[in-house]
C-alpha atoms as a PDB file:
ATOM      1  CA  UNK A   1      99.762 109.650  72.115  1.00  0.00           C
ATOM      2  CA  UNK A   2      97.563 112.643  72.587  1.00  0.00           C
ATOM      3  CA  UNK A   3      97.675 115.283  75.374  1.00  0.00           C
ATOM      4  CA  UNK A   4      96.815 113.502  79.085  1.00  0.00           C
ATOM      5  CA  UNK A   5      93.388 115.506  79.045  1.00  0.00           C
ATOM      6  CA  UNK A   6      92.213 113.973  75.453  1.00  0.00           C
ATOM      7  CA  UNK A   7      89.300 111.597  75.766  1.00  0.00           C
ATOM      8  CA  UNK A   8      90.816 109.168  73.598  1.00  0.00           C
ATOM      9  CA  UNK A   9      95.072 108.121  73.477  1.00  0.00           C
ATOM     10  CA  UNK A  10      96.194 107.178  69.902  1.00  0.00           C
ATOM     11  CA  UNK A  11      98.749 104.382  69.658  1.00  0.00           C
ATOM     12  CA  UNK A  12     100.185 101.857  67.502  1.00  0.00           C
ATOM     13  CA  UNK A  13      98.973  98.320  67.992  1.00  0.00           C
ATOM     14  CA  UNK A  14     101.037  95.347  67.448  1.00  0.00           C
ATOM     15  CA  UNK A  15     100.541  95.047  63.989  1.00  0.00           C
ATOM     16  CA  UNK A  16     101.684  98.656  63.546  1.00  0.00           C
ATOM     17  CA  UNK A  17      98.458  99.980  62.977  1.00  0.00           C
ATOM     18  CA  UNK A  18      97.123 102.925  64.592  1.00  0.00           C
ATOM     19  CA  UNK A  19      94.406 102.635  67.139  1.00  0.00           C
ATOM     20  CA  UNK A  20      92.657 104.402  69.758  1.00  0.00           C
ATOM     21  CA  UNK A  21      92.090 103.480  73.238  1.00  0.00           C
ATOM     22  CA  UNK A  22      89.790 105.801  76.121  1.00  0.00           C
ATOM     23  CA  UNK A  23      91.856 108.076  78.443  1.00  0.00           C
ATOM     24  CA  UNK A  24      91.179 105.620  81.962  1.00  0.00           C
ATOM     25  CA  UNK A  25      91.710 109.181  83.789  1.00  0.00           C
ATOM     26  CA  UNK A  26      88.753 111.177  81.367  1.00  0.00           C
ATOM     27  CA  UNK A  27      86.814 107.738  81.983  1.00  0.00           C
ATOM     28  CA  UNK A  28      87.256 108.296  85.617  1.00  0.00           C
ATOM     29  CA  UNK A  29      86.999 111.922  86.578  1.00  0.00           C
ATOM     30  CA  UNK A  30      82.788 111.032  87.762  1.00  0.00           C
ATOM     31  CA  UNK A  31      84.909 108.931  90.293  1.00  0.00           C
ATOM     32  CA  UNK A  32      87.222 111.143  91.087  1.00  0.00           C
ATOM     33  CA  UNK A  33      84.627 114.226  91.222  1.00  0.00           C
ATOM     34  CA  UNK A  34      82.635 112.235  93.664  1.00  0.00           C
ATOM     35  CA  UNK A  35      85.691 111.423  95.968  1.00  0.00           C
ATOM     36  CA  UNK A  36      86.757 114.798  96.106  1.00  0.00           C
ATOM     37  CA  UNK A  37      83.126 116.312  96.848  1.00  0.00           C
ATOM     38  CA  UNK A  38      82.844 114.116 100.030  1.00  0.00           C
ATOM     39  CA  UNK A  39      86.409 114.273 101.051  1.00  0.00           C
ATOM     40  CA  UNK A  40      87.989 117.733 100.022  1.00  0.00           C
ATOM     41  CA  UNK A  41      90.940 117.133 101.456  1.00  0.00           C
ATOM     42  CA  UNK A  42      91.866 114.221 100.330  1.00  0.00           C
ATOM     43  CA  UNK A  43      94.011 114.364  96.763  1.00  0.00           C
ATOM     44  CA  UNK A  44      93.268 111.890  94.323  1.00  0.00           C
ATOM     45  CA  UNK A  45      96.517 110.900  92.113  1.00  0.00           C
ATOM     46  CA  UNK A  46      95.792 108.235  89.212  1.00  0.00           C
ATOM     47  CA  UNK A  47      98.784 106.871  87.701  1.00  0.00           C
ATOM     48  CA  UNK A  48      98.158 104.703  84.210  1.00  0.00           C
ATOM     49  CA  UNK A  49     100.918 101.571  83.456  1.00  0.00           C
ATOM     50  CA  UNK A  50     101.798 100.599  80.262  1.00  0.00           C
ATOM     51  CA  UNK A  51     103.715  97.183  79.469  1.00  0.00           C
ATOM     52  CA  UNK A  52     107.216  97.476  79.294  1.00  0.00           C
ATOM     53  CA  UNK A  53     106.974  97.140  75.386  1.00  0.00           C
ATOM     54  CA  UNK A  54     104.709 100.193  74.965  1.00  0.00           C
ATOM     55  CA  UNK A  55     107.254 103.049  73.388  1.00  0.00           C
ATOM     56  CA  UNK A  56     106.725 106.667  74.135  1.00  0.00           C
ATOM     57  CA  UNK A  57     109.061 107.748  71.976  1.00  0.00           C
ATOM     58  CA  UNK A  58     110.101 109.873  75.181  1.00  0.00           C
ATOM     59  CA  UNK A  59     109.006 110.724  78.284  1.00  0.00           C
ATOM     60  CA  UNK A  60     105.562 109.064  79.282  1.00  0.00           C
ATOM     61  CA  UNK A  61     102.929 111.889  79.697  1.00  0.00           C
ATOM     62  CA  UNK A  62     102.470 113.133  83.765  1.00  0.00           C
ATOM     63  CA  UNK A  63     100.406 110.129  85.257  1.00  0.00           C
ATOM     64  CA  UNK A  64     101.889 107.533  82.927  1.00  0.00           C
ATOM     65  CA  UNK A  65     104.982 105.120  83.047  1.00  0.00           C
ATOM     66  CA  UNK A  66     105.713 101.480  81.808  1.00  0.00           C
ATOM     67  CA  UNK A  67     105.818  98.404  84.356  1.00  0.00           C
ATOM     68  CA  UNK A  68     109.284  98.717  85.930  1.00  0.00           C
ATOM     69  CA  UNK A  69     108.224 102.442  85.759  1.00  0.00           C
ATOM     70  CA  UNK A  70     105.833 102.140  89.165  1.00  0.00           C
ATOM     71  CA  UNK A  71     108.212 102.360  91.686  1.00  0.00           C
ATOM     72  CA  UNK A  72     109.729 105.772  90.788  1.00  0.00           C
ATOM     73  CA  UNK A  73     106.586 107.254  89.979  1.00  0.00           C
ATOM     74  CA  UNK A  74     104.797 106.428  93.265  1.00  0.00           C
ATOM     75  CA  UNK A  75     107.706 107.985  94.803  1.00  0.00           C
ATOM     76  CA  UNK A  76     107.381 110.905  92.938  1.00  0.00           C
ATOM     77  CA  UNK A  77     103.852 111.011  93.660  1.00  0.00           C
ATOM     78  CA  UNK A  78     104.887 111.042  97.331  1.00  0.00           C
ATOM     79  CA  UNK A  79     107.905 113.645  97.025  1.00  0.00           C
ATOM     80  CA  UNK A  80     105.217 116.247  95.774  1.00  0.00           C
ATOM     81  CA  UNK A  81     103.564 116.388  98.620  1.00  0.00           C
ATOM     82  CA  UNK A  82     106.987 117.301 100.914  1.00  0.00           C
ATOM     83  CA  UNK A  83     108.552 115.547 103.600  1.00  0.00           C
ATOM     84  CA  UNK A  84     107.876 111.725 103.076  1.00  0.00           C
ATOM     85  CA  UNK A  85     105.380 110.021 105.422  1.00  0.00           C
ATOM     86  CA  UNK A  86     106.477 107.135 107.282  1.00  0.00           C
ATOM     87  CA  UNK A  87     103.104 105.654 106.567  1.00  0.00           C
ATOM     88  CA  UNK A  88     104.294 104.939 103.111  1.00  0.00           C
ATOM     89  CA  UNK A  89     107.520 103.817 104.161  1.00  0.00           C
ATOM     90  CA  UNK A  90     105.457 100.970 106.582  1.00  0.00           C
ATOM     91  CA  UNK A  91     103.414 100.215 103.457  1.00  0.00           C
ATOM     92  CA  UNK A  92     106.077  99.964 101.071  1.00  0.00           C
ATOM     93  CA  UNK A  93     107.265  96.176 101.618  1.00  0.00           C
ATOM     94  CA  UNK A  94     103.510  95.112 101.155  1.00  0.00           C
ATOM     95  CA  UNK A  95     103.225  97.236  97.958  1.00  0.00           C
ATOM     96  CA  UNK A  96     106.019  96.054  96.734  1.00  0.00           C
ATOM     97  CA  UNK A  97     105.675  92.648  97.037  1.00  0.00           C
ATOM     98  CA  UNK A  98     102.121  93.192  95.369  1.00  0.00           C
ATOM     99  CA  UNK A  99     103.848  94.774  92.444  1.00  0.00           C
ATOM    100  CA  UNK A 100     106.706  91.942  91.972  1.00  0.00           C
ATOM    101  CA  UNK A 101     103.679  89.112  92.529  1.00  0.00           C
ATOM    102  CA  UNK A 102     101.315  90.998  89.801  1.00  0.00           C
ATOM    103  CA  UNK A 103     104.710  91.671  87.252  1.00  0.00           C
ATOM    104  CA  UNK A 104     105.305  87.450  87.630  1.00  0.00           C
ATOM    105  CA  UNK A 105     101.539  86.651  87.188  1.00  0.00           C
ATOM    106  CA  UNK A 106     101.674  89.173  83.773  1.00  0.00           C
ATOM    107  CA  UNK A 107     105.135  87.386  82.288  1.00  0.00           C
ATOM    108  CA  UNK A 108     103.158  83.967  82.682  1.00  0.00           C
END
C-alpha cells in the first residue's frame, strides 16, 4: 500500500495480482476543503475500512483499519481530542448497533 497521501493505494487482488484502487481521502479532500471553509472549527476525521481479509502486512496506515477494526479507531479518534465527550458516549449504543447490523448484512 502506498503512503496515506498517494492518489492511488496499490494492493493485491484476490487472484494475487496487483492492482490499484483511488485514495477515498485524495478523492475527497474538495469535500473536506469545502466543510472546513464554512465551518473552521469543525475537524473533519475520515477513517477508510477494509474487510477483515485485507492484510497489511502490519499496522494499517493512520485513517485505516479492517472491519472489527472500527470500534478502536473511533475511539482513538475521540481520545485525540482530550477528555471524552459524553455526547459520544449517548451515541455509542446507536453506532454500535449500526456497525453490528451493517457487519451481518456484509457476511450475507
Amino acid at each position: 500500500m502506498a503512503s496515506p497521501s498517494a492518489g492511488q493505494w496499490k494492493y493485491v487482488n484476490g487472484q494475487g495480482a496487483v492492482s490499484v484502487m483511488l485514495n477515498p481521502v485524495v478523492q475527497l479532500h474538495p469535500l473536506i476543503h469545502a466543510i472546513r471553509a464554512r465551518y473552521p472549527l469543525v475537524k473533519v476525521r475520515l477513517l477508510t475500512v477494509f474487510p477483515a481479509s485485507a492484510d497489511f502486512r502490519g499496522k494499517p496506515p493512520r485513517g485505516c483499519c479492517l472491519g472489527d477494526g472500527v470500534v478502536p479507531a473511533v475511539r482513538e479518534f475521540a481520545a485525540e481530542d482530550g477528555v471524552e465527550s459524553p455526547v459520544i458516549e449517548q451515541a455509542w449504543e446507536s453506532l454500535s448497533t449500526s456497525l453490528q447490523k451493517a457487519t451481518a448484512e456484509a457476511k450475507a
